[in-house]
Protein backbone atom coordinates (compact mmCIF):
# COMPACT_ATOMS: atom_id res chain seq x y z
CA UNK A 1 101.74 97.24 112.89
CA UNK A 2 101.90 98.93 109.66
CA UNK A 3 101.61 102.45 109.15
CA UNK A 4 98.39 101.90 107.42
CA UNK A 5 96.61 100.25 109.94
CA UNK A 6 98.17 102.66 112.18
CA UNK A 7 96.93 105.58 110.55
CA UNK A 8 93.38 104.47 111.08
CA UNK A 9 93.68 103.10 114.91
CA UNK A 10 95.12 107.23 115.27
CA UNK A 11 92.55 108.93 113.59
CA UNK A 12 90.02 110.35 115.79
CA UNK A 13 87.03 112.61 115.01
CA UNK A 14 89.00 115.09 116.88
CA UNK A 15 91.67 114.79 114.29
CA UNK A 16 89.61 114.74 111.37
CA UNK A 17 87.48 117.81 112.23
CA UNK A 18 90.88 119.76 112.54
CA UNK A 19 91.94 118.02 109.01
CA UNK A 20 88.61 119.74 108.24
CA UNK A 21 89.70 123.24 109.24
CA UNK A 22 92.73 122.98 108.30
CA UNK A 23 91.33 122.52 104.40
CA UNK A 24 88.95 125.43 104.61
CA UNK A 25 91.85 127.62 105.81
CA UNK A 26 93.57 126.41 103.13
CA UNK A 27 91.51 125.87 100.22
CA UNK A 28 88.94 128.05 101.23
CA UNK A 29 84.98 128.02 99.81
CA UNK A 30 82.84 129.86 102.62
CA UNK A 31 79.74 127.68 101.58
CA UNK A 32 78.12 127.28 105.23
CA UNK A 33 75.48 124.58 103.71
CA UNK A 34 78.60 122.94 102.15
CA UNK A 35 80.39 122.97 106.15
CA UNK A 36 77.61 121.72 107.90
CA UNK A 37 77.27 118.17 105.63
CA UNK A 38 81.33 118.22 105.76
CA UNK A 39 80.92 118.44 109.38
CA UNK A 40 78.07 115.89 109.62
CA UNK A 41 80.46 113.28 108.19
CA UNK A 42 83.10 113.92 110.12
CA UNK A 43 80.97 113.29 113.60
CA UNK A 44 79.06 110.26 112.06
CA UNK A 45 82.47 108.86 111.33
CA UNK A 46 82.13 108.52 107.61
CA UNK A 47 84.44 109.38 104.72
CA UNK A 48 84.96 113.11 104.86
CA UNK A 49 86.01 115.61 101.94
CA UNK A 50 86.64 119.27 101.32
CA UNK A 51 87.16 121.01 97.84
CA UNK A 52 89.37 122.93 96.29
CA UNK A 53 86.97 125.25 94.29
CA UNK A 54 84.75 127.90 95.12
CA UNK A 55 80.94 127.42 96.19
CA UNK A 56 80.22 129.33 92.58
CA UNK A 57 82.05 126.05 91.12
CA UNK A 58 78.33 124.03 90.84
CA UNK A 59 79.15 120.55 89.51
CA UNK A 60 82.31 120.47 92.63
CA UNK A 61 80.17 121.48 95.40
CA UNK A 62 77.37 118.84 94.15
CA UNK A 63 80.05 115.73 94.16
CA UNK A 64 80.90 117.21 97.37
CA UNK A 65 77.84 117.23 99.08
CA UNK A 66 77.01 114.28 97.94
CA UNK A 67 79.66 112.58 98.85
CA UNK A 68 79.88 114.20 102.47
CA UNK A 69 76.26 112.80 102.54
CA UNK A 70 77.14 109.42 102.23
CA UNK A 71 76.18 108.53 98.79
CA UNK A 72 78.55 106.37 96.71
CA UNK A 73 81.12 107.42 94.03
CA UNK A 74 79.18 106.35 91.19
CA UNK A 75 76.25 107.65 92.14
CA UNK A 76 77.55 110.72 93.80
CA UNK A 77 79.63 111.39 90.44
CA UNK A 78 76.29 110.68 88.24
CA UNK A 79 74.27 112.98 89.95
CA UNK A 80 76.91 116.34 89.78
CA UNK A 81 77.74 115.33 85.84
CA UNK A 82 75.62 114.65 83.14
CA UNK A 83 76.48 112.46 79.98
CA UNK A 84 77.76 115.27 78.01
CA UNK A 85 80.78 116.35 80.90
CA UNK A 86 81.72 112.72 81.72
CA UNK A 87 85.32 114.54 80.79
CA UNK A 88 85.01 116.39 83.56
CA UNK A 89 84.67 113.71 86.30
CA UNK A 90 88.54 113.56 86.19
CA UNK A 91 88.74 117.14 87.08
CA UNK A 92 85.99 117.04 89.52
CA UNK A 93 87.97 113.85 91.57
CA UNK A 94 90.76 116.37 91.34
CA UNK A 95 89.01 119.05 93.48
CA UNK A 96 88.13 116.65 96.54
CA UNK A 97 90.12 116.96 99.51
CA UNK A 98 90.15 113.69 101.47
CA UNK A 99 90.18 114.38 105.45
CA UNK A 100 90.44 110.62 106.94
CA UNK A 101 92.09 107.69 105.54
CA UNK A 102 88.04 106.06 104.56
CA UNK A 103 87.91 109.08 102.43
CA UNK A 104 91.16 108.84 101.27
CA UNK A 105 90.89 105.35 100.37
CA UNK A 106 87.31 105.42 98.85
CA UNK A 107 88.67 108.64 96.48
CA UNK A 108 91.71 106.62 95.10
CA UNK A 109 89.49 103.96 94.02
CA UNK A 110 87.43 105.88 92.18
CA UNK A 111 90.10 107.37 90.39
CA UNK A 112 91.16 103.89 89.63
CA UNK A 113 87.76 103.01 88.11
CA UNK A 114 86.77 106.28 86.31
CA UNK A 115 90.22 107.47 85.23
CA UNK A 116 92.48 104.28 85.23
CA UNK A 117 94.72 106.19 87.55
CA UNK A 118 96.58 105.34 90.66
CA UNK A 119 97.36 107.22 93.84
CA UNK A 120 98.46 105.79 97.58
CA UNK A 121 96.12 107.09 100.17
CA UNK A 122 99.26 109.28 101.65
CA UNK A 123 99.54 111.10 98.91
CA UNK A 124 95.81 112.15 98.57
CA UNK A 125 95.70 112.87 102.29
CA UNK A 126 98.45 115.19 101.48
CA UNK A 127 95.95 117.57 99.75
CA UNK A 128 94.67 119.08 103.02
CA UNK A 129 98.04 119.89 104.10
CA UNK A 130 98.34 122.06 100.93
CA UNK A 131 96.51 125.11 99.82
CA UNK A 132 97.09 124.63 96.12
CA UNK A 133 93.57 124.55 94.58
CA UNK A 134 92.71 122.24 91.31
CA UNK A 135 91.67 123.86 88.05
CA UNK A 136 89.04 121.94 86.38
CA UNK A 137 88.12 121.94 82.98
């Protein structure tokens, strides 16, 4: 088995609700409204995210709730930026933290469609293990 596949056969809710604390401890943003839908994702089993910005950082804590609600990339990323900040949406992928592999997965495909960028699914998983947090634009 590859370590992919093993990756998701390992992850349990269990595991990605202490992914989950672990990125609050880390990256902070006390936003309880902004917990509860991360939390909600993580029971329901769907992608999961966290942010590296502050609830006072609007257009992040949109795409993230959004997002944690189960509403697509495109969509999710249309509703937190309007035409004129379409230069932001770079910056805004940068301040999701992805908690399970889905996540994970589903986040480096969108940078791959809105920014032309690549990134392996290990590497954007990494972001909950650190407690750097992004600056946007």
């Amino acid at each position: 088995m590859n370590a992919h596949a093993h990756g998701y056969l390992t992850e349990t809710p269990l595991t990605v609700k202490r992914a989950l604390d672990e990125a609050v401890a880390s990256h902070g943003c006390d936003d309880s409204l902004t917990l509860r839908i991360a939390t909600e994702a993580v029971a329901s089993g769907r992608a999961a995210y966290w942010t590296r910005k502050s609830r006072h950082a609007a257009c992040a804590c949109i795409l993230l709730n959004n997002l944690n609600g189960g509403m697509s990339f495109e969509d999710a990323l249309a509703d937190a930026y309007r035409p004129h900040q379409k230069d932001w949406i770079e910056g805004g992928l940068k301040t999701l933290v992805p908690l399970n592999r889905a996540a994970a997965n589903a986040l480096a495909k969108a940078y791959a469609q809105f920014t032309g960028t690549w990134f392996e699914d290990e590497e954007l998983l990494a972001r909950a293990r650190t407690g750097r947090k992004a600056v946007v634009a």
